[in-house]
Protein backbone atom coordinates (compact mmCIF):
# COMPACT_ATOMS: atom_id res chain seq x y z
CA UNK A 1 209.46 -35.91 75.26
CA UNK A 2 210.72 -33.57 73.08
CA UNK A 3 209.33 -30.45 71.35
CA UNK A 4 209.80 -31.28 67.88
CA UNK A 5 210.19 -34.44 65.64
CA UNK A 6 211.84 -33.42 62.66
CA UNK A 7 211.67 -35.70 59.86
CA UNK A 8 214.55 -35.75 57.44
CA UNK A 9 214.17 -38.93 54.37
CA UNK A 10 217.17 -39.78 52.56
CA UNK A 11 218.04 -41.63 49.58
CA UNK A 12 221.23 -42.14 48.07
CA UNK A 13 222.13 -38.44 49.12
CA UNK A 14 225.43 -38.91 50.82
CA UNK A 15 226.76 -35.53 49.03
CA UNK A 16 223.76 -33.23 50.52
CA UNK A 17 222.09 -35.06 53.47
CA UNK A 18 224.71 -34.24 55.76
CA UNK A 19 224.53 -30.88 55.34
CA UNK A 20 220.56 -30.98 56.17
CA UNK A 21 221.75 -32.55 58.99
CA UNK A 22 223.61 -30.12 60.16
CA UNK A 23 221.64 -27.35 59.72
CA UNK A 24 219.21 -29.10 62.09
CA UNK A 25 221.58 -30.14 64.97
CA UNK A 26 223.15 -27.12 64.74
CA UNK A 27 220.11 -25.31 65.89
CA UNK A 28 219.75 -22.47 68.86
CA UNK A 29 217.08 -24.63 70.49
CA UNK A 30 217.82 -27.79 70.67
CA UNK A 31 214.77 -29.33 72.39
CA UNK A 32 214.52 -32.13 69.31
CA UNK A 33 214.98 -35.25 68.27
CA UNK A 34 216.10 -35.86 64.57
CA UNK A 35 214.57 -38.86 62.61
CA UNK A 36 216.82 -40.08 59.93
CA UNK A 37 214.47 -42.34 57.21
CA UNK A 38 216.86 -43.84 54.78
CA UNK A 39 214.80 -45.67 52.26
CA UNK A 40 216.90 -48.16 51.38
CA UNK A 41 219.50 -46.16 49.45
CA UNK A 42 222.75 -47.79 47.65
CA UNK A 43 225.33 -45.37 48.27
CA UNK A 44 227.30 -44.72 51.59
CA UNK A 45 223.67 -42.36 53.19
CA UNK A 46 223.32 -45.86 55.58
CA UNK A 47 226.83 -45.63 56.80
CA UNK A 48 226.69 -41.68 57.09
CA UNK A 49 223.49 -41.80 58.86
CA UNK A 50 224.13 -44.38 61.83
CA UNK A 51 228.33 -42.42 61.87
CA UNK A 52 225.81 -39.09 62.89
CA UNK A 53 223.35 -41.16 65.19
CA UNK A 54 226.71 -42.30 67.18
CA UNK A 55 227.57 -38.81 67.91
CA UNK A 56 224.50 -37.22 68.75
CA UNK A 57 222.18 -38.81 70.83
CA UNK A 58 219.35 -36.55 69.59
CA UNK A 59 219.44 -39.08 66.11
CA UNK A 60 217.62 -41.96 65.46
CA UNK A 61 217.89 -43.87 62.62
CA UNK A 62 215.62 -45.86 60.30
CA UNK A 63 216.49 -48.05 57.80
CA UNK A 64 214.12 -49.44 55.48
CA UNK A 65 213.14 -50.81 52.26
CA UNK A 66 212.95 -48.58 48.92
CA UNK A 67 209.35 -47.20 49.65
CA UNK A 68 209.54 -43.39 48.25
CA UNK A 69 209.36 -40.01 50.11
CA UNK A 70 205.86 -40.10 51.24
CA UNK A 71 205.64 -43.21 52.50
CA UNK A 72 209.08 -42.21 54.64
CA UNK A 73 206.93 -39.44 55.72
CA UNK A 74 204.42 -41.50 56.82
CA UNK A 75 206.90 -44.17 58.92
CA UNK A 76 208.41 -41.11 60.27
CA UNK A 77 205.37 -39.59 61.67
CA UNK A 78 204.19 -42.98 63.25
CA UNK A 79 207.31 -43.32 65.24
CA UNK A 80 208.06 -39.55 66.72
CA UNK A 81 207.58 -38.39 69.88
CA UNK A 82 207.66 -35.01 69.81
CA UNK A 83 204.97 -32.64 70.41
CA UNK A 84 205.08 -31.16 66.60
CA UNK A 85 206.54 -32.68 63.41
CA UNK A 86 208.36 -30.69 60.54
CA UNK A 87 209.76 -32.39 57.64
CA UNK A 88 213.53 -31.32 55.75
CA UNK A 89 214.44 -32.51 52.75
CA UNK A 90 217.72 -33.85 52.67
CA UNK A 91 218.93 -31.83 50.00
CA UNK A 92 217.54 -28.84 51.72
CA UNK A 93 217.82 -26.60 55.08
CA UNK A 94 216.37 -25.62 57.93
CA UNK A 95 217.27 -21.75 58.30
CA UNK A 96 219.36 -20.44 61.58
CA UNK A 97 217.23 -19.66 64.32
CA UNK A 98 214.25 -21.42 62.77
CA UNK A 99 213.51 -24.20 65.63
CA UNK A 100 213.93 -21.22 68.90
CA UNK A 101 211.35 -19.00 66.72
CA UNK A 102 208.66 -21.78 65.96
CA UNK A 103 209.12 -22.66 69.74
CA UNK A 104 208.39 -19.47 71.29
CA UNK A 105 205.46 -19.46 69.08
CA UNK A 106 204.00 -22.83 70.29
CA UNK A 107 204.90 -21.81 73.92
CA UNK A 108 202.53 -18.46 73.43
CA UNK A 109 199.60 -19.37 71.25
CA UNK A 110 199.97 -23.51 71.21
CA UNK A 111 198.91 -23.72 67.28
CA UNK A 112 197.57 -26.88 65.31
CA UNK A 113 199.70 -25.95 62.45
CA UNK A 114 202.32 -23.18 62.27
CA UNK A 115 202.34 -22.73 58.19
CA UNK A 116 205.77 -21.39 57.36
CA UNK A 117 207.36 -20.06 53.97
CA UNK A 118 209.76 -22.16 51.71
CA UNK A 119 212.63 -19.50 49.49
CA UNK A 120 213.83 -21.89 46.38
CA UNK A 121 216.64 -20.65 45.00
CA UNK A 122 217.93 -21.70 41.85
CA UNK A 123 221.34 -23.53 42.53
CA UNK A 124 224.39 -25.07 40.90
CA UNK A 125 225.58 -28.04 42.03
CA UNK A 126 227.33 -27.12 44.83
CA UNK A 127 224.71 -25.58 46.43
CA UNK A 128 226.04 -22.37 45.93
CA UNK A 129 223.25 -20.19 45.50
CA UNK A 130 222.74 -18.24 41.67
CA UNK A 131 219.49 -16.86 42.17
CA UNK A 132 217.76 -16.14 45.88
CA UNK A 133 214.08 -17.04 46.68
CA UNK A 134 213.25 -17.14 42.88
CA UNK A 135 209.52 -17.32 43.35
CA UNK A 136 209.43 -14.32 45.81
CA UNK A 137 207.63 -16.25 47.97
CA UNK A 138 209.36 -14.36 50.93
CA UNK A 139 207.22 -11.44 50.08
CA UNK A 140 204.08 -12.92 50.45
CA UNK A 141 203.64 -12.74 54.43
CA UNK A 142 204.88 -9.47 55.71
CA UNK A 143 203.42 -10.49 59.54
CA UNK A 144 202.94 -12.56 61.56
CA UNK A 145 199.17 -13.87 61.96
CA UNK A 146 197.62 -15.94 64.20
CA UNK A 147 193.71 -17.81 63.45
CA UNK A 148 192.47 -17.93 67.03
CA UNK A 149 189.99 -20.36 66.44
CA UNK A 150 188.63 -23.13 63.23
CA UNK A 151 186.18 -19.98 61.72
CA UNK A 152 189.10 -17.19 61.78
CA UNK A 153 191.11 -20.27 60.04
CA UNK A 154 188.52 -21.72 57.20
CA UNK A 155 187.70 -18.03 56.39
CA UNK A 156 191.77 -17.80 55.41
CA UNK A 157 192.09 -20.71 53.54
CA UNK A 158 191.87 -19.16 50.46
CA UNK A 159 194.17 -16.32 51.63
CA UNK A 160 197.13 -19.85 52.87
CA UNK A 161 196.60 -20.90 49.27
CA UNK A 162 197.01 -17.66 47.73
CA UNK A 163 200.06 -17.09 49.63
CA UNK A 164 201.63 -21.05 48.58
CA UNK A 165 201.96 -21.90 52.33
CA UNK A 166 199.75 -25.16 51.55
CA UNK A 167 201.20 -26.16 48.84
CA UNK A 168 203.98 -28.30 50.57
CA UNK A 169 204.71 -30.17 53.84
CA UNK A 170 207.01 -28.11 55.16
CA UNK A 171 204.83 -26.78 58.31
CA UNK A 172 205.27 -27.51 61.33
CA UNK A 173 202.07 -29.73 62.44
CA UNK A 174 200.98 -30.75 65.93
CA UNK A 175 201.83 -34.77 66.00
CA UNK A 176 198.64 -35.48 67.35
CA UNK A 177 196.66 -34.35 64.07
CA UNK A 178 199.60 -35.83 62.14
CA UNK A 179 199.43 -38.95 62.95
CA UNK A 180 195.56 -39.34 61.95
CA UNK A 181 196.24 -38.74 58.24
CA UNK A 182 198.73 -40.42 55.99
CA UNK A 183 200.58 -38.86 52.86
CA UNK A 184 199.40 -40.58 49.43
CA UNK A 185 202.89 -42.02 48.25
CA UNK A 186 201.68 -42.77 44.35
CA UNK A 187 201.50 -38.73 43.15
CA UNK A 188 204.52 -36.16 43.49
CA UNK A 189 201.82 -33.49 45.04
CA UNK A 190 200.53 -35.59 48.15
CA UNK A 191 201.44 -33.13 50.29
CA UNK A 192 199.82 -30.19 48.96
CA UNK A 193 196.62 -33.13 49.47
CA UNK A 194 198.02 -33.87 52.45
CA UNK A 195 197.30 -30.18 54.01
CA UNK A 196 193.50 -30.20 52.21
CA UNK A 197 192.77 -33.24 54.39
CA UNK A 198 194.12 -32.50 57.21
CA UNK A 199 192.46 -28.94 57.52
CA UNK A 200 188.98 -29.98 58.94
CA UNK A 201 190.74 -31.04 61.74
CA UNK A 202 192.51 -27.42 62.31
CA UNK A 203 191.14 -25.07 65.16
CA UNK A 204 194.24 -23.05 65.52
CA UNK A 205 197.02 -21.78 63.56
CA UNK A 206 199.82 -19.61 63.07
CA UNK A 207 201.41 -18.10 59.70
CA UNK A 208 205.24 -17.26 60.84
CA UNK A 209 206.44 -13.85 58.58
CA UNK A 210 210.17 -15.12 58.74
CA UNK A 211 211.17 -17.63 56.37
CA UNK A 212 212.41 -20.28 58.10
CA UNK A 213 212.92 -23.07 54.89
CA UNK A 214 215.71 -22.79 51.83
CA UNK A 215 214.67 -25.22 49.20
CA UNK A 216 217.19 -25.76 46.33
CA UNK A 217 215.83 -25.74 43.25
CA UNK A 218 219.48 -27.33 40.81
CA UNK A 219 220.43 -26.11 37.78
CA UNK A 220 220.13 -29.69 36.06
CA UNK A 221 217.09 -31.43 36.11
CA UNK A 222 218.90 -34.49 36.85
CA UNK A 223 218.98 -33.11 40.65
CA UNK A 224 215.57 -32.15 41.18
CA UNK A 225 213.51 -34.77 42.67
CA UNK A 226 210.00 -34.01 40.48
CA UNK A 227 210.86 -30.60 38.26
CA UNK A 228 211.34 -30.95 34.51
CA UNK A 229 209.91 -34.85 34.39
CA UNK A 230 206.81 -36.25 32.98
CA UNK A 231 204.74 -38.41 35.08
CA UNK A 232 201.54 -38.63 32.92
CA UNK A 233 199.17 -38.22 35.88
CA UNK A 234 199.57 -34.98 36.21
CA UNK A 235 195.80 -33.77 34.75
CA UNK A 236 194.69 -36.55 37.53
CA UNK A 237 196.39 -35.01 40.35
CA UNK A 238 195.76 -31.42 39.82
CA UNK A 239 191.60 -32.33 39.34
CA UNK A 240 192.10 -33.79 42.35
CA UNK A 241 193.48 -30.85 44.25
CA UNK A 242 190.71 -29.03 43.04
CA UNK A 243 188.25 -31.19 43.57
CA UNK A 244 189.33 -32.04 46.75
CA UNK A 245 189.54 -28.10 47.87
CA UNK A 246 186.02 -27.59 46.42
CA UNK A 247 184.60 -29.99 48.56
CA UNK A 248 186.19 -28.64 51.74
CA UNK A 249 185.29 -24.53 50.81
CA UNK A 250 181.21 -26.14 50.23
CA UNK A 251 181.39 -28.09 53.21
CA UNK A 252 182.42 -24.94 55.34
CA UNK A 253 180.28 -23.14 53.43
CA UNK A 254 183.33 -20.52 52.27
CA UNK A 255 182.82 -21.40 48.32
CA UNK A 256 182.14 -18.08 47.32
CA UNK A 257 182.85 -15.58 44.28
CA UNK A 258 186.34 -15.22 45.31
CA UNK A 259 187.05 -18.98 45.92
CA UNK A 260 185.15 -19.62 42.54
CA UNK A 261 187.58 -17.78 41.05
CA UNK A 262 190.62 -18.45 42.74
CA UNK A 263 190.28 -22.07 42.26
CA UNK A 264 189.52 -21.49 38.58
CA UNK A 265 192.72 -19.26 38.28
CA UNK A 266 194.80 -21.80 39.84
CA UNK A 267 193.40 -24.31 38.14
CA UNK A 268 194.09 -22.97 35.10
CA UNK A 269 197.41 -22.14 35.15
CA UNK A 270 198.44 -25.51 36.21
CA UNK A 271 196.44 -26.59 32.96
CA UNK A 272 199.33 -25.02 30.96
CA UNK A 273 201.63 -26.34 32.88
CA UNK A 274 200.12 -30.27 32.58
CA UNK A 275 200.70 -28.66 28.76
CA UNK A 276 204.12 -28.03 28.75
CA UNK A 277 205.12 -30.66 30.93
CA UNK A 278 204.86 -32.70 27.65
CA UNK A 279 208.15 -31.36 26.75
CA UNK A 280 209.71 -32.64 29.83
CA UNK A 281 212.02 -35.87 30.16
CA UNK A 282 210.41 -39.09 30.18
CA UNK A 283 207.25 -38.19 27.86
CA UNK A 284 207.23 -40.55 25.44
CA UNK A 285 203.99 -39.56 23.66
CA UNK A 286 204.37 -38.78 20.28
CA UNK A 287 202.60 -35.94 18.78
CA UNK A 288 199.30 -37.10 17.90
CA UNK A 289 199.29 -38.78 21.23
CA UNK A 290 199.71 -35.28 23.01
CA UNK A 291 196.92 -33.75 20.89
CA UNK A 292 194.80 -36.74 21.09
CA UNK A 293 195.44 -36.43 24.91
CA UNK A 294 194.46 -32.69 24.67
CA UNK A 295 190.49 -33.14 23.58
CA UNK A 296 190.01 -36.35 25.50
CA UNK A 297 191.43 -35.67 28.78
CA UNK A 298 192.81 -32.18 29.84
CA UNK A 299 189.50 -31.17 28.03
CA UNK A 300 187.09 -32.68 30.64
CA UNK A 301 183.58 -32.18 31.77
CA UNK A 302 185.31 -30.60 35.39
CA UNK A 303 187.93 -28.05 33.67
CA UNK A 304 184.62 -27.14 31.08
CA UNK A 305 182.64 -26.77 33.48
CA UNK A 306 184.79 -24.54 35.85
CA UNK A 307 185.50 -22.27 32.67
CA UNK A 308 181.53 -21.74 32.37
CA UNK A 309 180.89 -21.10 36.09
CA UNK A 310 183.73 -18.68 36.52
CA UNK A 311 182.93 -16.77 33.10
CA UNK A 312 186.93 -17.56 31.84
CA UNK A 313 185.68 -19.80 28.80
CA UNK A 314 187.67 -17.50 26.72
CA UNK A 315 190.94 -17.81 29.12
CA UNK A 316 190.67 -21.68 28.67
CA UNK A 317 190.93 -21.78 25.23
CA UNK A 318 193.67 -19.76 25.05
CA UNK A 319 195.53 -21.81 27.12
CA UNK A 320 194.82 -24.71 25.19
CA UNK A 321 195.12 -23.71 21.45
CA UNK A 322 198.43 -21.97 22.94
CA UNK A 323 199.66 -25.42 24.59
CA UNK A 324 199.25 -27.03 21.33
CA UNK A 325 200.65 -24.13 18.93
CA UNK A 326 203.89 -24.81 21.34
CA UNK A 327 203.86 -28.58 20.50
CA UNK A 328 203.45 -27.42 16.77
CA UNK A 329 206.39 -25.40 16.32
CA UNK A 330 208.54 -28.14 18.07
CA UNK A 331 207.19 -30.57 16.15
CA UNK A 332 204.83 -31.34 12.50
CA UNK A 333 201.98 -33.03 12.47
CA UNK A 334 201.03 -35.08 9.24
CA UNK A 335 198.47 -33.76 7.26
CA UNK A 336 196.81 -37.16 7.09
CA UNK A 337 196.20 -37.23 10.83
CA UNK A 338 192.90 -37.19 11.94
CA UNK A 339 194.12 -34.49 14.10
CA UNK A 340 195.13 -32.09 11.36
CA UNK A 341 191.70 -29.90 12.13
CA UNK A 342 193.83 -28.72 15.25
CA UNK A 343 196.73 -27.11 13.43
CA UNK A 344 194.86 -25.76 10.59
CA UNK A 345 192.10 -23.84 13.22
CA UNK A 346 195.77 -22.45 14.95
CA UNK A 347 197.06 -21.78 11.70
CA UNK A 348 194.10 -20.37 10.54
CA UNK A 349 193.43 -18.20 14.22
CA UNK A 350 197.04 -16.47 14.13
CA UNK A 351 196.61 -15.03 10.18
CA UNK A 352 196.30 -11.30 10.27
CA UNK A 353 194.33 -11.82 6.50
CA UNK A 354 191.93 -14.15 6.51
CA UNK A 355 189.87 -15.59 3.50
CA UNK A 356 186.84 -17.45 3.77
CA UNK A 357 188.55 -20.51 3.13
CA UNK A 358 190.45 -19.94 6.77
CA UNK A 359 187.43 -19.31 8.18
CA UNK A 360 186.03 -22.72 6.93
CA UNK A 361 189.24 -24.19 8.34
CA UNK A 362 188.19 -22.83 11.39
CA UNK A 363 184.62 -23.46 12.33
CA UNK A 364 184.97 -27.19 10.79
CA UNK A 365 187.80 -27.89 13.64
CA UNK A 366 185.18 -25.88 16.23
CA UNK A 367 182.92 -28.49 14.92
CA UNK A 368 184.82 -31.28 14.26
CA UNK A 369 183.66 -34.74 16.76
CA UNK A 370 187.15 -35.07 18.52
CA UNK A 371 186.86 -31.45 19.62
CA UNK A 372 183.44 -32.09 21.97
CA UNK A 373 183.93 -28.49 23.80
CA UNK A 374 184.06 -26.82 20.78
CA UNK A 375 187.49 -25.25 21.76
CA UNK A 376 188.40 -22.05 19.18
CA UNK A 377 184.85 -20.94 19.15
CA UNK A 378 185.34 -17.79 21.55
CA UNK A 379 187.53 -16.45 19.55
CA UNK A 380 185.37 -17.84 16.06
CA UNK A 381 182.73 -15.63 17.07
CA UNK A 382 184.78 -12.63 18.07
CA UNK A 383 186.06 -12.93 14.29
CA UNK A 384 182.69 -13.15 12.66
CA UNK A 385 180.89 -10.65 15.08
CA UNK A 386 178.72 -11.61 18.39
CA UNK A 387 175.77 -11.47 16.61
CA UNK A 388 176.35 -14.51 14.14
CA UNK A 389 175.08 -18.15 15.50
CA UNK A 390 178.54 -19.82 15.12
């Protein structure tokens, strides 16, 4: 059996995939075998994939019905052999030396999960780089560190998330742990979930300091499999991370201060981006459906209640009344919407002068019954003085 499985699915990619390839095969150690999921693509990718199978026996092939990534994933795990999985995109690469370096690693400590680091670079469309490891991810882990046992592990968890190593499925993951969980194939961020549901079962792992991943983040959103599009779950999905990583800090009992507000943070910040995903391709909304969207979903009894425990109230309103000022200057609402309080409490917020009828303007959106969390108020009562009963 070999040492590693690695996972490559492919669709219609018969510009890129070979390259992926390549930077696999081409490996130092070469202890693999290289499982080829092409999910049911249109272009030549079938007859490129079985022409590289022929010449290296290390290459099996799969072909199968249009399923999505995930769900390749998953098919992919069920059928390796090898004693640890890692997934490559096929528009992506696996570093030089990558494969000898994770394997001298699993010969010395034999890890549950080595958890490496992705570099996206910003790309045109020949793959010829224009900006290196954009998110500076590569600075994050400066050494390596290995959790000897499931404690030394759960009391980093928060310390993996902070540094984005769970964020994606490019780890390298012992098959036998693999193979118990499947990737949800119905939300683009299954395998950040993926990593939360798997981590119960983790007694041992290593974080590797070298980079080991390039991920190519294109230069037209056309070429990026998820960036810049609109899926209109994405409020859904990123509750559910949360949710989902609550749960597993109570039942280790590691949800403490510094969880609390890590969580919050994160959660937070991907609030503004569900925000300005709205401006992305494929959101149909129009405006009032965006602001209507605004009070009675990203404004929920979970993100309210987060904003209370973690005293950042104030932090979620700005976000919000920010998201929608963007919306506002792309785009006019009609003063006979029943969503007009929204823009005349921003309108009325952002004036240096303010005369009492802007202050009415104000506190009757704070109070108006599609805004049920009172958003605007923070700032309301830092206008009119703490001591006033807004």
């Amino acid at each position: 059996m070999p040492m590693f499985s690695i996972i490559m699915p492919v669709y219609n990619n018969e510009r890129y995939f070979p390259i992926a390839v390549q930077s696999v095969l081409s490996q130092e150690y070469r202890d693999l075998e290289l499982i080829i999921i092409d999910d049911g693509s249109t272009d030549r990718t079938p007859q490129v994939a079985d022409l590289i199978a022929k010449e290296d026996r290390r290459v099996r092939v799969v072909h199968q019905k249009n399923q999505w990534i995930y769900a390749s994933l998953n098919n992919g795990i069920q059928i390796a052999k090898g004693d640890y999985v890692y997934f490559v995109n096929s528009d992506d690469r696996l570093r030089p030396g990558s494969l000898k370096n994770m394997a001298e690693k699993v010969e010395r400590f034999h890890p549950d999960v080595i958890w490496t680091k992705v570099l996206i670079h910003k790309c045109n469309e020949n793959q010829g780089i224009i900006e290196y490891d954009c998110s500076n991810f590569d600075k994050k882990i400066e050494s390596d560190i290995f959790f000897e046992d499931a404690d030394e592990f759960r009391d980093n968890w928060i310390f993996l998330n902070k540094s984005s190593l769970t964020n994606n499925q490019v780890n390298l993951y012992k098959r036998s742990i693999a193979k118990k969980y499947k990737f949800r194939n119905d939300i683009y961020g299954a395998d950040r979930l993926y990593n939360i549901n798997i981590a119960p079962e983790i007694k041992t792992a290593f974080v590797l300091k070298e980079a080991v991943y390039d991920h190519f983040n294109y230069k037209s959103d056309e070429m990026n499999v998820s960036i810049g599009k609109y899926y209109g779950y994405e409020h859904e999905m990123f509750n559910l991370f949360y949710n989902e990583n609550r749960k597993l800090l109570n039942d280790w009992n590691r949800f403490d201060n510094e969880a609390l507000h890590y969580l919050a943070s994160s959660r937070f910040r991907e609030l503004s981006f569900e925000l300005r995903s709205f401006n992305n391709k494929g959101c149909g909304l129009s405006l009032e459906e965006k602001i209507e969207k605004i009070f009675n979903s990203f404004l929920d009894k979970d993100i309210y209640k987060l904003a209370e425990e973690s005293g950042k109230l104030e932090e979620l309103e700005a976000r919000i009344l920010s998201g929608m000022r963007e919306l506002f200057i792309r785009e006019a609402l009609s003063p006979q919407s029943n969503l007009y309080f929204a823009y005349e409490m921003i309108e009325s917020l952002l004036l240096y002068e303010k005369d009492k009828e802007d202050y009415v303007k104000i506190k009757n959106a704070i109070y108006h019954p599609f805004n049920r969390y009172h958003i605007g108020q923070c700032f309301y009562k830092k206008l009119i003085g703490d001591m006033e009963d807004v």
